[in-house]
N, C-alpha and C. Protein backbone atom coordinates (compact mmCIF):
# COMPACT_ATOMS: atom_id res chain seq x y z
N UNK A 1 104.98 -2.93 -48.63
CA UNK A 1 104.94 -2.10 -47.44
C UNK A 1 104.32 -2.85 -46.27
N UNK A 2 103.48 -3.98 -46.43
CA UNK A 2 102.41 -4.61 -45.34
C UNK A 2 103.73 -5.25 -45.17
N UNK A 3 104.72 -5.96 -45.54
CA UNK A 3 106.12 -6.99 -45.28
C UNK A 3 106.78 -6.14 -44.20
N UNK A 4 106.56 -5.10 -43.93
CA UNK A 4 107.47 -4.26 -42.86
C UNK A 4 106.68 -4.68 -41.12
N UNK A 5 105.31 -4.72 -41.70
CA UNK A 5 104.68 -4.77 -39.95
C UNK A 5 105.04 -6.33 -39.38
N UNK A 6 105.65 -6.83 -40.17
CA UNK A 6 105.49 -8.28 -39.67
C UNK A 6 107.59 -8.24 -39.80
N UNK A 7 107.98 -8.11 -40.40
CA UNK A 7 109.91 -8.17 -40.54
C UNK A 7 110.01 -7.07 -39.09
N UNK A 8 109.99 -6.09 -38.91
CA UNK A 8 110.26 -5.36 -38.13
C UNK A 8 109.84 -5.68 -36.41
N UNK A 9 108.95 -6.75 -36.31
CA UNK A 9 108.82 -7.41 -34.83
C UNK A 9 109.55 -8.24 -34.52
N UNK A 10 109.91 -9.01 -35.83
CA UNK A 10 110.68 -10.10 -35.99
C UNK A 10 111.82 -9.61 -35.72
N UNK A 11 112.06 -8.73 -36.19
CA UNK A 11 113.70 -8.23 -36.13
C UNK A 11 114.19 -7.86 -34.55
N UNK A 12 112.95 -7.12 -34.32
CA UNK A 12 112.99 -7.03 -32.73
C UNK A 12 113.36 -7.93 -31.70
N UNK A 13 112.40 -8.49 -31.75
CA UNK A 13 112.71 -10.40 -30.90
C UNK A 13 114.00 -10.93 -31.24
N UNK A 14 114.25 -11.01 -32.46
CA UNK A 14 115.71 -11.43 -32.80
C UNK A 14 117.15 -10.74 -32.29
N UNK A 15 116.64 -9.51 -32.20
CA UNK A 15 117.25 -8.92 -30.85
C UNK A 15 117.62 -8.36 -29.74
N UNK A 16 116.49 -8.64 -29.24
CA UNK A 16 116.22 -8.74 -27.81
C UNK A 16 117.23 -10.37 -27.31
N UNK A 17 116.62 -11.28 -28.09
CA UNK A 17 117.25 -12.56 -27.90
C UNK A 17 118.85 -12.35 -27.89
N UNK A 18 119.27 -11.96 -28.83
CA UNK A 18 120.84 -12.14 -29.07
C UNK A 18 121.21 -11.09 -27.71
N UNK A 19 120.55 -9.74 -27.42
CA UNK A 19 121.06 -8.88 -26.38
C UNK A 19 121.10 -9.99 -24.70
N UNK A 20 119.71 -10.86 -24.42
CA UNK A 20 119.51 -11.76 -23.66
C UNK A 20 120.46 -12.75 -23.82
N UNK A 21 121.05 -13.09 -24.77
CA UNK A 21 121.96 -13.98 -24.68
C UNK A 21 123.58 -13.97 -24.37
N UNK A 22 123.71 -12.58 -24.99
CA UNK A 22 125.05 -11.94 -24.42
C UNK A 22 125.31 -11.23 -22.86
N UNK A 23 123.70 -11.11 -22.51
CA UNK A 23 123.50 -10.65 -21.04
C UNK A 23 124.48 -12.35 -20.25
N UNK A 24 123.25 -13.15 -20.44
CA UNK A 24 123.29 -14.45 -19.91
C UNK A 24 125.23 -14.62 -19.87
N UNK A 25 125.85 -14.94 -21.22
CA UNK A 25 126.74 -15.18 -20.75
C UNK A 25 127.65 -14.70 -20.46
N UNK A 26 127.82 -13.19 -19.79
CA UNK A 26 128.60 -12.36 -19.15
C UNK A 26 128.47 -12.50 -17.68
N UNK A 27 127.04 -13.35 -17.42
CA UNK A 27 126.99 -13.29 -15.90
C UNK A 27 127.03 -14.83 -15.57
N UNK A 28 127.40 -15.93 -16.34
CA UNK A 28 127.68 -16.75 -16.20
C UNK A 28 129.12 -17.04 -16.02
N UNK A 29 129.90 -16.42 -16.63
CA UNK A 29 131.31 -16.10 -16.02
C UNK A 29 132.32 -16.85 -17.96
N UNK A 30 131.59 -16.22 -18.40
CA UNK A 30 132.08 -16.96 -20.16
C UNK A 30 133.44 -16.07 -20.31
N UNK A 31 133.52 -14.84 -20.39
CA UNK A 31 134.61 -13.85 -20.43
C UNK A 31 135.33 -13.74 -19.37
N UNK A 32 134.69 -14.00 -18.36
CA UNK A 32 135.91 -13.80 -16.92
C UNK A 32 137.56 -14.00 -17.01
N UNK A 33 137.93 -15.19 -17.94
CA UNK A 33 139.23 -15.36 -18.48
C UNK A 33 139.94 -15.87 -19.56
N UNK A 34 139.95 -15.01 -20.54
CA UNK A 34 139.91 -15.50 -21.94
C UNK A 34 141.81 -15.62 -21.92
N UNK A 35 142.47 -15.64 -21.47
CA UNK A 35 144.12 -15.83 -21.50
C UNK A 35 144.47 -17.32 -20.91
N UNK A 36 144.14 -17.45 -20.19
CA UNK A 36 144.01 -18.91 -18.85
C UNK A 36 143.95 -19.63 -19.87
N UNK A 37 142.86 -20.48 -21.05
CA UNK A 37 143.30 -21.51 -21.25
C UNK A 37 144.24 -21.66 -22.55
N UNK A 38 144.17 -20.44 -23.13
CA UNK A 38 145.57 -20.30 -24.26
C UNK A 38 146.92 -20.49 -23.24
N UNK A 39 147.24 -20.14 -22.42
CA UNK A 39 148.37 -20.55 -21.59
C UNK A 39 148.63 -21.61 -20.86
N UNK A 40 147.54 -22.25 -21.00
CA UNK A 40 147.66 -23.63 -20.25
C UNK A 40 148.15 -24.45 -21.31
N UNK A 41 147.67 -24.27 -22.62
CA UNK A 41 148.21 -25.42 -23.77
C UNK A 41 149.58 -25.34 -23.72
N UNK A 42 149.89 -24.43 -23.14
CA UNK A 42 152.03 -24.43 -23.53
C UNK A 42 152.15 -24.41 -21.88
N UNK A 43 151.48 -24.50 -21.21
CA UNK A 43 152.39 -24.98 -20.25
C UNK A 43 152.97 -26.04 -19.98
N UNK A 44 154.00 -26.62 -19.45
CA UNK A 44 154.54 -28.01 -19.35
C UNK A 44 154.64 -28.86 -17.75
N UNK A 45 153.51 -29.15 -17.45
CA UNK A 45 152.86 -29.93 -16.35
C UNK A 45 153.01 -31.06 -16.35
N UNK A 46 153.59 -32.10 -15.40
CA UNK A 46 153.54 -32.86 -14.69
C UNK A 46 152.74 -33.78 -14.77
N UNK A 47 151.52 -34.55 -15.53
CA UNK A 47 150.52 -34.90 -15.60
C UNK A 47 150.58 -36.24 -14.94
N UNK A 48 149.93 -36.63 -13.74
CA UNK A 48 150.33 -37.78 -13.28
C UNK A 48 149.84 -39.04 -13.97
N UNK A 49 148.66 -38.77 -14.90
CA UNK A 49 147.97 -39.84 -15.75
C UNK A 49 149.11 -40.30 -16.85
N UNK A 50 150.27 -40.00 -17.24
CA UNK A 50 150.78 -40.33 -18.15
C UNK A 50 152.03 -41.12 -17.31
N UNK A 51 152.35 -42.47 -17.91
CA UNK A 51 153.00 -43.53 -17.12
C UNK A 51 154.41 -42.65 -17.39
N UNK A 52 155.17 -42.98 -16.31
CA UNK A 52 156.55 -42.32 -16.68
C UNK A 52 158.09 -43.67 -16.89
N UNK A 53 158.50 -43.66 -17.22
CA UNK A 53 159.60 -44.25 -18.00
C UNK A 53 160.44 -44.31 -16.99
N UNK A 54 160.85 -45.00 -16.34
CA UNK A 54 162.36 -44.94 -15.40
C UNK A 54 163.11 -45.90 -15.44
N UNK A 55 164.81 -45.78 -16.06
CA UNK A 55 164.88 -46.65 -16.36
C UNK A 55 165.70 -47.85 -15.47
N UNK A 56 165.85 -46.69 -14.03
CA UNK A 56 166.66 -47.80 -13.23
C UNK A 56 165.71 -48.90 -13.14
N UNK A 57 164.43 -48.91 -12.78
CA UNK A 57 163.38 -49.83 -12.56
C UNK A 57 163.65 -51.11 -13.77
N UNK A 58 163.72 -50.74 -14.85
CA UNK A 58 164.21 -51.65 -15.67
C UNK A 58 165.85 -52.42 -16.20
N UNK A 59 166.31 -51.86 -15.61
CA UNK A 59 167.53 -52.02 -15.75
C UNK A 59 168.10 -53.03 -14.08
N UNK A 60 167.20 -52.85 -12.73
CA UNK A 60 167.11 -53.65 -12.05
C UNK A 60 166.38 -54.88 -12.33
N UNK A 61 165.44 -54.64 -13.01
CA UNK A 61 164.66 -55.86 -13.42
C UNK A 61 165.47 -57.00 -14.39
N UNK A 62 166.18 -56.23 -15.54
CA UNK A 62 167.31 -56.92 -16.24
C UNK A 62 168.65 -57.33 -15.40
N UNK A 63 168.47 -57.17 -14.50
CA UNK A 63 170.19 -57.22 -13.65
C UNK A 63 169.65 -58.35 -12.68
N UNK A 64 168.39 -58.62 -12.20
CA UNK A 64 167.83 -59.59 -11.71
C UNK A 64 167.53 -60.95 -12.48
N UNK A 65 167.24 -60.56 -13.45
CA UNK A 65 167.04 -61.49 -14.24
C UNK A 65 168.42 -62.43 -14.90
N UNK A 66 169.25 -61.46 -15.72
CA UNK A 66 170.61 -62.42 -15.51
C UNK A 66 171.00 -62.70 -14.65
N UNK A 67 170.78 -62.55 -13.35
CA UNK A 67 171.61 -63.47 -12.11
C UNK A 67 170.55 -64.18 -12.09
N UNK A 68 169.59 -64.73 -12.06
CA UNK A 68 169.18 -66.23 -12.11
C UNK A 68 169.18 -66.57 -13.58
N UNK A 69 169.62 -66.39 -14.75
CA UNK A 69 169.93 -67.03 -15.92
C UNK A 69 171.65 -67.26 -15.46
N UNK A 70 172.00 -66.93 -14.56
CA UNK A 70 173.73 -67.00 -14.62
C UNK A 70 173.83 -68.08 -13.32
N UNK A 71 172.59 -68.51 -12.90
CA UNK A 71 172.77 -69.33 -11.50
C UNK A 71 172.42 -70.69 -12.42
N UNK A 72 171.36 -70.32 -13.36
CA UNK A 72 171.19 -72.06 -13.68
C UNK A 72 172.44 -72.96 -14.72
């Protein structure tokens, strides 16, 4: 029975904390948009960091190149 005066403050603080912590991140903006980044993974963007492939660029580069293998 003395295990109750000491578990039962504890228990308190423990949630007060978790209530303080769910305060905190509701006003930090944690829930503001829970859809946004599930829809961003399937969106199909443009990303300019990824080199892009073109192949006239190479295909001029090869068409340049046999005319001076076809001149010597």
């Amino acid at each position: 029975m003395n295990i109750l005066y000491l578990l039962i403050p504890i228990g308190l603080v423990f949630l007060a904390g978790a209530i303080w912590l769910l305060l905190w991140a509701i006003r930090s903006g944690q829930y503001d948009d829970l859809e946004g980044p599930a829809f961003r993974v399937l969106m199909d963007d443009d990303d300019p960091r990824i080199p892009e492939y073109k192949p006239e660029q190479n295909s001029q580069k090869k068409s340049d190149s046999e005319q001076k293998q076809g001149d010597v």
